[in-house]
PDB file of N, CA and C in Angstrom:
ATOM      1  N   UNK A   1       0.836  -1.187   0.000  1.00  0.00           N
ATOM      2  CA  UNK A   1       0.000   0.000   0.000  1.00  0.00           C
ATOM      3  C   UNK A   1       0.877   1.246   0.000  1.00  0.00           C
ATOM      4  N   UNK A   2       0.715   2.234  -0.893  1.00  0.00           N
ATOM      5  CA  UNK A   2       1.574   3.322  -1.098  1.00  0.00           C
ATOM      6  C   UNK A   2       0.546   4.567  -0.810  1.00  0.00           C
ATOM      7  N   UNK A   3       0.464   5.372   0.794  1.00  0.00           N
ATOM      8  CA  UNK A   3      -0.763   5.657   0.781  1.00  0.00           C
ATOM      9  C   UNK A   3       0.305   7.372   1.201  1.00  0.00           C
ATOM     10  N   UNK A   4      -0.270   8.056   0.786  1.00  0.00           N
ATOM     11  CA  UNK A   4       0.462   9.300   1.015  1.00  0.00           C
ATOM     12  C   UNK A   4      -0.190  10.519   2.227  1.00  0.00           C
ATOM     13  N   UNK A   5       1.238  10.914   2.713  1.00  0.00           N
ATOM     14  CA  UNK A   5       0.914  11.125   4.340  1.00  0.00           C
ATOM     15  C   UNK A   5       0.233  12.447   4.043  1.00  0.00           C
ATOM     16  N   UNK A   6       0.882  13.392   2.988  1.00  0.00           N
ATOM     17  CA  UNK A   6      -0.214  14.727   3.231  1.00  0.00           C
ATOM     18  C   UNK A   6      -1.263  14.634   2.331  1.00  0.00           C
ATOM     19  N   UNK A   7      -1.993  14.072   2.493  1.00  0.00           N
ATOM     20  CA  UNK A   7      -3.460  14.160   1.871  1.00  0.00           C
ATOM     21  C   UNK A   7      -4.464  15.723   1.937  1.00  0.00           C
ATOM     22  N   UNK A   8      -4.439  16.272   0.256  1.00  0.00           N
ATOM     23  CA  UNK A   8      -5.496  16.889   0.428  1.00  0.00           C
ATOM     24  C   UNK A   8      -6.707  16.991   0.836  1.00  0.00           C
ATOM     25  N   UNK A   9      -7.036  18.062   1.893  1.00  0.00           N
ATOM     26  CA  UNK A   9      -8.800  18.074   1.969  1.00  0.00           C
ATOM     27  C   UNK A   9      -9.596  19.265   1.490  1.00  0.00           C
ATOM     28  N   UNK A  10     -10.863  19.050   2.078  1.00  0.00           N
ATOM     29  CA  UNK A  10     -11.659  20.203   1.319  1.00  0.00           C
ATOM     30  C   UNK A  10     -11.036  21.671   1.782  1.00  0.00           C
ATOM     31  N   UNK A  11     -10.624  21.752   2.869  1.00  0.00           N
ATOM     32  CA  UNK A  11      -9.699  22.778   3.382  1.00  0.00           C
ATOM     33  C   UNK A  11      -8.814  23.694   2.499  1.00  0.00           C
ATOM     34  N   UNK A  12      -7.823  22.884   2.145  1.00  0.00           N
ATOM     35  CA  UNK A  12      -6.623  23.265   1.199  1.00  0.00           C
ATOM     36  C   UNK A  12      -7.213  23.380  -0.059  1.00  0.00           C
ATOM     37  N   UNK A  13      -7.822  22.852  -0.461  1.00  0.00           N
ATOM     38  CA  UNK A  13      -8.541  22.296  -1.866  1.00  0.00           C
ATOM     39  C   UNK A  13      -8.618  24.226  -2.730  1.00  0.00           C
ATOM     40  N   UNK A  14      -7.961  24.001  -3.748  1.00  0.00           N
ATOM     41  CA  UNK A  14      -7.929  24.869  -4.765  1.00  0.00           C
ATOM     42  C   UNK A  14      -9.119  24.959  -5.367  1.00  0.00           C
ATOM     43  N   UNK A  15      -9.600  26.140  -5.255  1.00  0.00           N
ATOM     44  CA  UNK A  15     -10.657  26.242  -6.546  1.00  0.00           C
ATOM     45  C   UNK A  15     -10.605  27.471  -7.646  1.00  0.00           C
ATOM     46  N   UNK A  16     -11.244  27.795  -7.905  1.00  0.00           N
ATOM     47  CA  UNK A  16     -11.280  28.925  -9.093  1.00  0.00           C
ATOM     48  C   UNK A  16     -10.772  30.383  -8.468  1.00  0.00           C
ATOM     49  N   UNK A  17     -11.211  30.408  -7.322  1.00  0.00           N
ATOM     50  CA  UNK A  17     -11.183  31.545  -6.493  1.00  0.00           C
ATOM     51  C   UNK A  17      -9.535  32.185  -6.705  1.00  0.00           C
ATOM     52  N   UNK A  18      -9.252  31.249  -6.473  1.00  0.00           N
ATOM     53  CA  UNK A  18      -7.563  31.454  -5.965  1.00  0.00           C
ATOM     54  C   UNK A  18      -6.761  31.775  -7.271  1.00  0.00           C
ATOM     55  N   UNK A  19      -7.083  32.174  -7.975  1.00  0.00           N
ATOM     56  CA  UNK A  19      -6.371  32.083  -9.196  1.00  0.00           C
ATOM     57  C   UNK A  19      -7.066  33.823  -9.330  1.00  0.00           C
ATOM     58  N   UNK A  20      -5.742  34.552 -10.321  1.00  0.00           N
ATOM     59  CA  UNK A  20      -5.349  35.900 -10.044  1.00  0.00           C
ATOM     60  C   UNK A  20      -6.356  36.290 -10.937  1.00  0.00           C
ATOM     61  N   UNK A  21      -7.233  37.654 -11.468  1.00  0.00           N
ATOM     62  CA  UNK A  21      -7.818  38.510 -11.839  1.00  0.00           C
ATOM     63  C   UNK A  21      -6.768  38.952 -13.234  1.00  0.00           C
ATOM     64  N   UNK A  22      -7.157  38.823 -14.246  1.00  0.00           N
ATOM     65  CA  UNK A  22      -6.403  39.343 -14.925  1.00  0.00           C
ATOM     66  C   UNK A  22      -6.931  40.447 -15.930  1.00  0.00           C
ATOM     67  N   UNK A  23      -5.876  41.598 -16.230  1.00  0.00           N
ATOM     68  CA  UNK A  23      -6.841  42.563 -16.931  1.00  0.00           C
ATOM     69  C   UNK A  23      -7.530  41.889 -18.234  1.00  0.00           C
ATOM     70  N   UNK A  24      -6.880  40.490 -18.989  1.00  0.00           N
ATOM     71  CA  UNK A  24      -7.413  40.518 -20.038  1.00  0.00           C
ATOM     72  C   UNK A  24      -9.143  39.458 -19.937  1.00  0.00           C
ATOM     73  N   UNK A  25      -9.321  39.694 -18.624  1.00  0.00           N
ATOM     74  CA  UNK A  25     -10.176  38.595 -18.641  1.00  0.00           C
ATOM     75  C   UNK A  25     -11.786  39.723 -18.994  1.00  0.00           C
ATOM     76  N   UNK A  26     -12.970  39.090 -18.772  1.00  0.00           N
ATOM     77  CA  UNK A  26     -14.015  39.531 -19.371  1.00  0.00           C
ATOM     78  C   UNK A  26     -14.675  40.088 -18.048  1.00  0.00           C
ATOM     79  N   UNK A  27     -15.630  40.890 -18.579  1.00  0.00           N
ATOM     80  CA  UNK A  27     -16.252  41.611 -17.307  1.00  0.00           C
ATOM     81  C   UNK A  27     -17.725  40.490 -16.619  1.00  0.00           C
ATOM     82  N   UNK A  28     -17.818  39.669 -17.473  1.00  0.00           N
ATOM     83  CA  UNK A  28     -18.724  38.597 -16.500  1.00  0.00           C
ATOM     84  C   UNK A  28     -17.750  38.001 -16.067  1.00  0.00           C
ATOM     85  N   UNK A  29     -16.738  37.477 -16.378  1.00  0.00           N
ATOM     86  CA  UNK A  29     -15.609  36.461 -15.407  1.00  0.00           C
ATOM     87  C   UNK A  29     -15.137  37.307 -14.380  1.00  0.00           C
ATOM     88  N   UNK A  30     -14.819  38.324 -14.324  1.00  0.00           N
ATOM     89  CA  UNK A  30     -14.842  38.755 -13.376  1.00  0.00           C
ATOM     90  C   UNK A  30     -16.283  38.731 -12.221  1.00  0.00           C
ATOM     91  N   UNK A  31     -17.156  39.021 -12.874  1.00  0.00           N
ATOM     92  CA  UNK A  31     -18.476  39.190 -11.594  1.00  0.00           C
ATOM     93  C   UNK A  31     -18.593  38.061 -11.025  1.00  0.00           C
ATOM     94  N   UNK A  32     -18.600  36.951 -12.054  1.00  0.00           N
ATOM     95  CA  UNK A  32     -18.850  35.697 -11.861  1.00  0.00           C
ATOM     96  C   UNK A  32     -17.317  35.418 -10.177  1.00  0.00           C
ATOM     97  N   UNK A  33     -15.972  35.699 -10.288  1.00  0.00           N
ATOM     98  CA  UNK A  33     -15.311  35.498  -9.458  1.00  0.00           C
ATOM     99  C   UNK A  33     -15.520  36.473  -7.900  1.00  0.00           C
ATOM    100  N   UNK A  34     -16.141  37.626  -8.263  1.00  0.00           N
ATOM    101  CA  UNK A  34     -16.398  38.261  -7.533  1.00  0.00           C
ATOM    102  C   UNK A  34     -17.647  36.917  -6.802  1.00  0.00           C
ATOM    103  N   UNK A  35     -18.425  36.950  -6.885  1.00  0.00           N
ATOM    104  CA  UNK A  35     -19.352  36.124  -6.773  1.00  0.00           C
ATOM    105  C   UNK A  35     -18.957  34.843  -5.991  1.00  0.00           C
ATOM    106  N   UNK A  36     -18.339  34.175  -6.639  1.00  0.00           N
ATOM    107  CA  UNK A  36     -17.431  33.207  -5.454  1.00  0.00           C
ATOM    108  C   UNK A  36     -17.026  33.374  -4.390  1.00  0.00           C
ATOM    109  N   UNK A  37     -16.078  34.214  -4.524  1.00  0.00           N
ATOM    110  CA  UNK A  37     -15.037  34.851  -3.371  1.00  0.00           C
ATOM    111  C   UNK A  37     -16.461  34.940  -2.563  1.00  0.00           C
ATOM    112  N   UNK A  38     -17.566  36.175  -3.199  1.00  0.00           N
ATOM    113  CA  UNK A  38     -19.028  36.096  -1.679  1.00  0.00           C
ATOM    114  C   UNK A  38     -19.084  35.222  -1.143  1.00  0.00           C
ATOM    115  N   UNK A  39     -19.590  33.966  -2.095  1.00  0.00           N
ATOM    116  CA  UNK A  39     -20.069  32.169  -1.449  1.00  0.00           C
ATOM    117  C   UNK A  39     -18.890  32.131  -0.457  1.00  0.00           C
ATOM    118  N   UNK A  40     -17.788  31.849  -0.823  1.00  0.00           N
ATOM    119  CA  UNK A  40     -16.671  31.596   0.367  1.00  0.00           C
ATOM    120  C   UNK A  40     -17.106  32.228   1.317  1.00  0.00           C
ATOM    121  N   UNK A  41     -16.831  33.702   1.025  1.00  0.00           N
ATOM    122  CA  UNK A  41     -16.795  34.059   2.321  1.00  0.00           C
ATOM    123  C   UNK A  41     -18.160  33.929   3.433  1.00  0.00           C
ATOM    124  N   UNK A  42     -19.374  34.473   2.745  1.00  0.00           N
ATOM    125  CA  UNK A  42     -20.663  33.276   3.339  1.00  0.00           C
ATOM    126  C   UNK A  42     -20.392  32.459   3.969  1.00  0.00           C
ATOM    127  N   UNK A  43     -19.878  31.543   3.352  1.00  0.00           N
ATOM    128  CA  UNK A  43     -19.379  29.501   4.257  1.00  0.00           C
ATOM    129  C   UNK A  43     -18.453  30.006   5.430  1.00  0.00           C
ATOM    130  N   UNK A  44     -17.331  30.587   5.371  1.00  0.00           N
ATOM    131  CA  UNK A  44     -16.392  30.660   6.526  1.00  0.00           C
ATOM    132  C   UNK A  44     -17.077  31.261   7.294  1.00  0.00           C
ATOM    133  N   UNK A  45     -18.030  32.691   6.748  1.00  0.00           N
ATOM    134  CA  UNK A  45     -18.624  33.160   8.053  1.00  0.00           C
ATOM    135  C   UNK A  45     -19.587  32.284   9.000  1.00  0.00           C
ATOM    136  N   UNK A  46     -20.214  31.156   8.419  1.00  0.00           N
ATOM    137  CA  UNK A  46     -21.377  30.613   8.691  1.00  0.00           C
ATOM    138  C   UNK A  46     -20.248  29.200   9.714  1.00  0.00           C
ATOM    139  N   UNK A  47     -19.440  28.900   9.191  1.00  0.00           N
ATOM    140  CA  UNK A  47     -18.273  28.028  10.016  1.00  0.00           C
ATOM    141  C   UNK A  47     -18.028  28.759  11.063  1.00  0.00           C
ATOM    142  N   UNK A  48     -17.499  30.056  10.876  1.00  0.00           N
ATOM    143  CA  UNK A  48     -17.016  30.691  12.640  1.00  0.00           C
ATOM    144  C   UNK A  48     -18.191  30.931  13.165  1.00  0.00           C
ATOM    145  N   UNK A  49     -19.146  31.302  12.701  1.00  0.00           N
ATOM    146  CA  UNK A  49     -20.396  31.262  13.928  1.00  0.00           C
ATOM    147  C   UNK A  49     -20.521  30.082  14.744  1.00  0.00           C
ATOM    148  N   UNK A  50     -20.731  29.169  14.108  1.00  0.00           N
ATOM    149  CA  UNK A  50     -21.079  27.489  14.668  1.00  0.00           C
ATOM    150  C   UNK A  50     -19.855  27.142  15.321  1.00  0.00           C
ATOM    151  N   UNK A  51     -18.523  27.760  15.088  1.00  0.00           N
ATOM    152  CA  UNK A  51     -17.229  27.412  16.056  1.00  0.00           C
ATOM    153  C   UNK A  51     -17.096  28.109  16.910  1.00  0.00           C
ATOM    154  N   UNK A  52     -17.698  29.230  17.143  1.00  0.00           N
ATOM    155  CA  UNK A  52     -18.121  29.929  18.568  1.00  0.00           C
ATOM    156  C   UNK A  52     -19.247  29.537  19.155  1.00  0.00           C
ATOM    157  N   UNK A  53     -19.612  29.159  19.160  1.00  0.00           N
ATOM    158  CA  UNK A  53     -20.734  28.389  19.002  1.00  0.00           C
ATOM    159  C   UNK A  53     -20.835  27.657  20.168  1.00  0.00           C
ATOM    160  N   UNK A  54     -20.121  26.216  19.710  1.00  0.00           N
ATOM    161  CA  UNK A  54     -19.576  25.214  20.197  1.00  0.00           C
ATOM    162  C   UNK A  54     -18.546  25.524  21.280  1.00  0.00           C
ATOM    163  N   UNK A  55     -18.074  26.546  20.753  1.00  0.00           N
ATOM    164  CA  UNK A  55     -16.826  27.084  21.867  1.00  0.00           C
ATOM    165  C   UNK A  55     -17.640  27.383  23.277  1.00  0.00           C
ATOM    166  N   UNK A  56     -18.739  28.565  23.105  1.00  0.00           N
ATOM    167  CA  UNK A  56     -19.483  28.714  24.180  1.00  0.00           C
ATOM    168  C   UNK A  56     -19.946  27.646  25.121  1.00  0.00           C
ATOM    169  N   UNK A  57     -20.564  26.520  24.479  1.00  0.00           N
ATOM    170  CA  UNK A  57     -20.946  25.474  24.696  1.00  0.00           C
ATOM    171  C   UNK A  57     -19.739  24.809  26.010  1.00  0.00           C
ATOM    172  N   UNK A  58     -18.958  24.363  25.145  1.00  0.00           N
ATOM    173  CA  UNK A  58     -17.903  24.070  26.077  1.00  0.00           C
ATOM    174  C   UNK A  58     -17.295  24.812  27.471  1.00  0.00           C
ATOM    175  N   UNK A  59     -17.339  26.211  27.263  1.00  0.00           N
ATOM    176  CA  UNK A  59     -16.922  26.983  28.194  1.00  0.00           C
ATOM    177  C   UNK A  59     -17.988  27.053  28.959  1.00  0.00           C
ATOM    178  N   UNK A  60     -19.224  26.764  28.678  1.00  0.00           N
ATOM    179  CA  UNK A  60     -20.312  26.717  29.866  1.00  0.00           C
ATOM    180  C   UNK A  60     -19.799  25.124  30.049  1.00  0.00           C
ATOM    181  N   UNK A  61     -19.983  24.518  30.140  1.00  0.00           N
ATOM    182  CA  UNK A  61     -19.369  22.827  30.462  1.00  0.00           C
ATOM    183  C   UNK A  61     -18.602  23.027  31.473  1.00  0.00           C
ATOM    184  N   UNK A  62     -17.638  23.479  30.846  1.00  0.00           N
ATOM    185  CA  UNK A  62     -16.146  23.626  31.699  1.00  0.00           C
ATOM    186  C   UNK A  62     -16.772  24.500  32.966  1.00  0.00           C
ATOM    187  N   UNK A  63     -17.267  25.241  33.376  1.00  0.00           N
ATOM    188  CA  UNK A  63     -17.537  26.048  34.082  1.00  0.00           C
ATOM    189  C   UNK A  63     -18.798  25.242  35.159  1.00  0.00           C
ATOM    190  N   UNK A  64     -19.281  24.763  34.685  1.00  0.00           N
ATOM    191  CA  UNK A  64     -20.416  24.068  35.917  1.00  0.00           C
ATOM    192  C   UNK A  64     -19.690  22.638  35.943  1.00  0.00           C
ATOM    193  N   UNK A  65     -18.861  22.116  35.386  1.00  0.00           N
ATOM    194  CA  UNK A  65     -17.822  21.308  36.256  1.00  0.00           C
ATOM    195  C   UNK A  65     -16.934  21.749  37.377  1.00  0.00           C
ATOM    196  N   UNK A  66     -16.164  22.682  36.852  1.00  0.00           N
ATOM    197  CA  UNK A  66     -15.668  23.367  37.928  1.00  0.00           C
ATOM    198  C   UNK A  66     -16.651  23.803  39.165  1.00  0.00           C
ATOM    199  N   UNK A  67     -17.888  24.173  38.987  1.00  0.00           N
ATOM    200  CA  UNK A  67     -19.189  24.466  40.278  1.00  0.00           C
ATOM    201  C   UNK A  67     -18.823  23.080  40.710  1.00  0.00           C
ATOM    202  N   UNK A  68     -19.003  22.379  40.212  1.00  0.00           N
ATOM    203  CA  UNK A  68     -19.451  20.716  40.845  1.00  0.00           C
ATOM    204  C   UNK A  68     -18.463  20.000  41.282  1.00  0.00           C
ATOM    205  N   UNK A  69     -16.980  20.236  41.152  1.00  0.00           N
ATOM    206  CA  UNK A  69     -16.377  19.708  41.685  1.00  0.00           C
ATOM    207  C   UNK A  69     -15.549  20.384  43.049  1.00  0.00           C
ATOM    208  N   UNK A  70     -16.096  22.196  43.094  1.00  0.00           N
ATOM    209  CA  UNK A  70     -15.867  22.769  44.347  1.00  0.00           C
ATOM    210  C   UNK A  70     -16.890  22.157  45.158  1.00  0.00           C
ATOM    211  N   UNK A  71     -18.340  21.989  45.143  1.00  0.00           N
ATOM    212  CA  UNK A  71     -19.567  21.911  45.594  1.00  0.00           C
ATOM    213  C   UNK A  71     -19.058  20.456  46.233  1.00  0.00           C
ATOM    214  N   UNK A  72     -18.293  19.162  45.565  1.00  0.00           N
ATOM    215  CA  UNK A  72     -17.997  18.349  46.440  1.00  0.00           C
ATOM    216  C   UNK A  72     -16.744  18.406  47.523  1.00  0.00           C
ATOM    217  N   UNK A  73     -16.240  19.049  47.343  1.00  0.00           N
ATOM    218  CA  UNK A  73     -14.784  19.215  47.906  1.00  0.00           C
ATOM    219  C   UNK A  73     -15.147  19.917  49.253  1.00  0.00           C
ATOM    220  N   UNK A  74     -16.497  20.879  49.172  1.00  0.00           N
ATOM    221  CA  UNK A  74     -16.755  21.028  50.351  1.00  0.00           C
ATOM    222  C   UNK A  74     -17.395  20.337  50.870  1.00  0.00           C
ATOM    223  N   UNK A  75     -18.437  19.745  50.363  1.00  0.00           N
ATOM    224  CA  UNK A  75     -19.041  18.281  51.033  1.00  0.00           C
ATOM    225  C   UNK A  75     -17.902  17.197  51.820  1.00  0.00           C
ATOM    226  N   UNK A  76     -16.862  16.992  50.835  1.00  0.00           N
ATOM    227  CA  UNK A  76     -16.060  16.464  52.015  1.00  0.00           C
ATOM    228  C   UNK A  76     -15.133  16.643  52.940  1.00  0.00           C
ATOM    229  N   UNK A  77     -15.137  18.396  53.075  1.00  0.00           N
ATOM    230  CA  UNK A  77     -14.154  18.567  54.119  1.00  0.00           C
ATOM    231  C   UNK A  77     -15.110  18.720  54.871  1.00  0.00           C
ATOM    232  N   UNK A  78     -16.781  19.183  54.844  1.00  0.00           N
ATOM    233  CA  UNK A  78     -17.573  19.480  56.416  1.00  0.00           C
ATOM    234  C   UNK A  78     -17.703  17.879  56.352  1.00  0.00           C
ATOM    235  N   UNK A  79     -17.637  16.574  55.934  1.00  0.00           N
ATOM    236  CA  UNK A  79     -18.031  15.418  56.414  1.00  0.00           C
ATOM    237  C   UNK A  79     -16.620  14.953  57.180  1.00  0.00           C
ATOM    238  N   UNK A  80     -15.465  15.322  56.647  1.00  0.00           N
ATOM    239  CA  UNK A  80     -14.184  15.078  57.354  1.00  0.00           C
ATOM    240  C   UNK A  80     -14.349  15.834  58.714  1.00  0.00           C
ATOM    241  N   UNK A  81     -14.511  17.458  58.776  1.00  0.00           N
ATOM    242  CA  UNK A  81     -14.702  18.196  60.250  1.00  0.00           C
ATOM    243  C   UNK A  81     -15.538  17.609  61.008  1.00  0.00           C
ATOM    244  N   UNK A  82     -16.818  16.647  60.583  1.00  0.00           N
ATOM    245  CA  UNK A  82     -17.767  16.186  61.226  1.00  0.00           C
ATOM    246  C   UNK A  82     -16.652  15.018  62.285  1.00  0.00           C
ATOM    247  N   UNK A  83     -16.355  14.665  61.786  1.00  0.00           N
ATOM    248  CA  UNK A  83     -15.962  13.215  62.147  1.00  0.00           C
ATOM    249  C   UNK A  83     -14.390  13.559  62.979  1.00  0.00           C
ATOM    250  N   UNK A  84     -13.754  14.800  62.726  1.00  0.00           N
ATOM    251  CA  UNK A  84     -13.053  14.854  63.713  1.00  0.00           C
ATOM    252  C   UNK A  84     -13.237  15.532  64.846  1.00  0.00           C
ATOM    253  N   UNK A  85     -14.532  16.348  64.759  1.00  0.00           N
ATOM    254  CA  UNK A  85     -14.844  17.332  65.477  1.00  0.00           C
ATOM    255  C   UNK A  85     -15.564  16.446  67.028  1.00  0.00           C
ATOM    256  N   UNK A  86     -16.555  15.632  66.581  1.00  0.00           N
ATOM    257  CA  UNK A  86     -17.680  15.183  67.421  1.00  0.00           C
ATOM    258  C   UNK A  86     -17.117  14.001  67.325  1.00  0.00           C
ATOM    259  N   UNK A  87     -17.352  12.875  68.335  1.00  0.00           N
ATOM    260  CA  UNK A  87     -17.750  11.546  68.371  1.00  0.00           C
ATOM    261  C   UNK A  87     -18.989  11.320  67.859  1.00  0.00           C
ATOM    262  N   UNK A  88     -19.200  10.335  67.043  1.00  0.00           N
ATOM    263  CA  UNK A  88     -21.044  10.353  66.342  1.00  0.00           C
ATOM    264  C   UNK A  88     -21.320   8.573  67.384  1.00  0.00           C
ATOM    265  N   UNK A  89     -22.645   9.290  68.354  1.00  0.00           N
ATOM    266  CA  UNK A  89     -22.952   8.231  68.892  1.00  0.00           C
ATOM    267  C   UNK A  89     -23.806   7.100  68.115  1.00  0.00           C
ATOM    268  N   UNK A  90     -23.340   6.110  68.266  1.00  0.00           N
ATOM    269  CA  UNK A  90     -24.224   4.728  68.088  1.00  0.00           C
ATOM    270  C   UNK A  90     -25.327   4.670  68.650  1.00  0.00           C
ATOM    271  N   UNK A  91     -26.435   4.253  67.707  1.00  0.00           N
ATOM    272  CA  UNK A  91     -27.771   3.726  68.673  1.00  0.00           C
ATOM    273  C   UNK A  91     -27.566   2.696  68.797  1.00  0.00           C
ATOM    274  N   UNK A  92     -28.379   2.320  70.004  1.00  0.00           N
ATOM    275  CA  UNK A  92     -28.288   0.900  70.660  1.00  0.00           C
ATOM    276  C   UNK A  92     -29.709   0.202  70.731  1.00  0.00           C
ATOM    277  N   UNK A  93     -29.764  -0.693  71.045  1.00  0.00           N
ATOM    278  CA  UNK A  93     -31.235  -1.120  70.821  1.00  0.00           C
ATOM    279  C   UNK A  93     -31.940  -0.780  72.188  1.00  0.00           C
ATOM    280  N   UNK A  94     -31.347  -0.268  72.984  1.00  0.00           N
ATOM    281  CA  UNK A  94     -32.305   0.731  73.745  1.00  0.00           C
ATOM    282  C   UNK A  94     -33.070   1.969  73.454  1.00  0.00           C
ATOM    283  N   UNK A  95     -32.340   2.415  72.206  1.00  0.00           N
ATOM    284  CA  UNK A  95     -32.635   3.596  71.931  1.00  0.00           C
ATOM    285  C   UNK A  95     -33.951   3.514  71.009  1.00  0.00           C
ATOM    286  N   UNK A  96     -34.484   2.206  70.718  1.00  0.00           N
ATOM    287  CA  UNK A  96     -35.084   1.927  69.488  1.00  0.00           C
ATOM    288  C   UNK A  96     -36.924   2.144  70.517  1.00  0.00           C
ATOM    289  N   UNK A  97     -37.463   1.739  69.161  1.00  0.00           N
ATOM    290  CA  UNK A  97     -38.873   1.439  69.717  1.00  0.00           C
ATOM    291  C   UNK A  97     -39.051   0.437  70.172  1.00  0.00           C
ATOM    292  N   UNK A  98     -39.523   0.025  70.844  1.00  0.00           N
ATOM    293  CA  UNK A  98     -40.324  -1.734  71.122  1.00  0.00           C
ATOM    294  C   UNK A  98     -40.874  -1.711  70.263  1.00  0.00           C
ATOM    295  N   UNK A  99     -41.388  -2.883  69.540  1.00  0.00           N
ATOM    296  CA  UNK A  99     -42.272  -3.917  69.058  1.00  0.00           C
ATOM    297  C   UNK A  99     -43.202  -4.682  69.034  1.00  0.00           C
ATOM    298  N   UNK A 100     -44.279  -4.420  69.504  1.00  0.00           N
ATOM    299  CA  UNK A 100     -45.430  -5.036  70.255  1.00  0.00           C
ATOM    300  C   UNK A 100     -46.288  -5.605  69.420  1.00  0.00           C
ATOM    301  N   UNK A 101     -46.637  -7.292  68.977  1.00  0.00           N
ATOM    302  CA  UNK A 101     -47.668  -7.598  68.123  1.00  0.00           C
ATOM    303  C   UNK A 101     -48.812  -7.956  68.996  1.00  0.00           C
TER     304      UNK A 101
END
């Protein structure tokens, strides 16, 4: 298998766009490139919206994890202070109800 490591994608991918304006070209080839270049730029704008997007997304994530993993950390230092602070008494079966059938 002869499989090649830099593979083009739609990314890199050349199209008409990229190729220079020349004076001898025609005044619809030109509009017509003008016109492209819009579509592109359309698509990228419509890509960075949805990648901020997602970004937000995440940064709210990240952020109520961080709530939730302070929110336990204090849960277990007042359950640690509990337990060094007080002796926690045992009930005994005196302490219970009777049972009477």
């Amino acid at each position: 298998m002869n499989r090649r490591l830099d593979r083009r994608g739609l990314q890199i991918l050349r199209t008409h766009t990229t190729r220079r304006a020349l004076p001898t070209q025609k005044r619809h080839e030109l509009y017509l490139k003008l016109t492209t270049l819009e579509m592109e730029k359309a698509r990228r704008i419509t890509e960075r919206q949805a990648l901020l997007k997602r970004l937000a997304i995440i940064d709210e994530r990240l952020n109520a994890v961080a709530s939730e993993q302070l929110a336990l950390l204090d849960l277990v230092n007042a359950e640690q202070e509990i337990e060094n602070s007080e002796v926690v008494r045992v009930p005994t079966t005196m302490d219970a109800f009777p049972i009477q059938y």
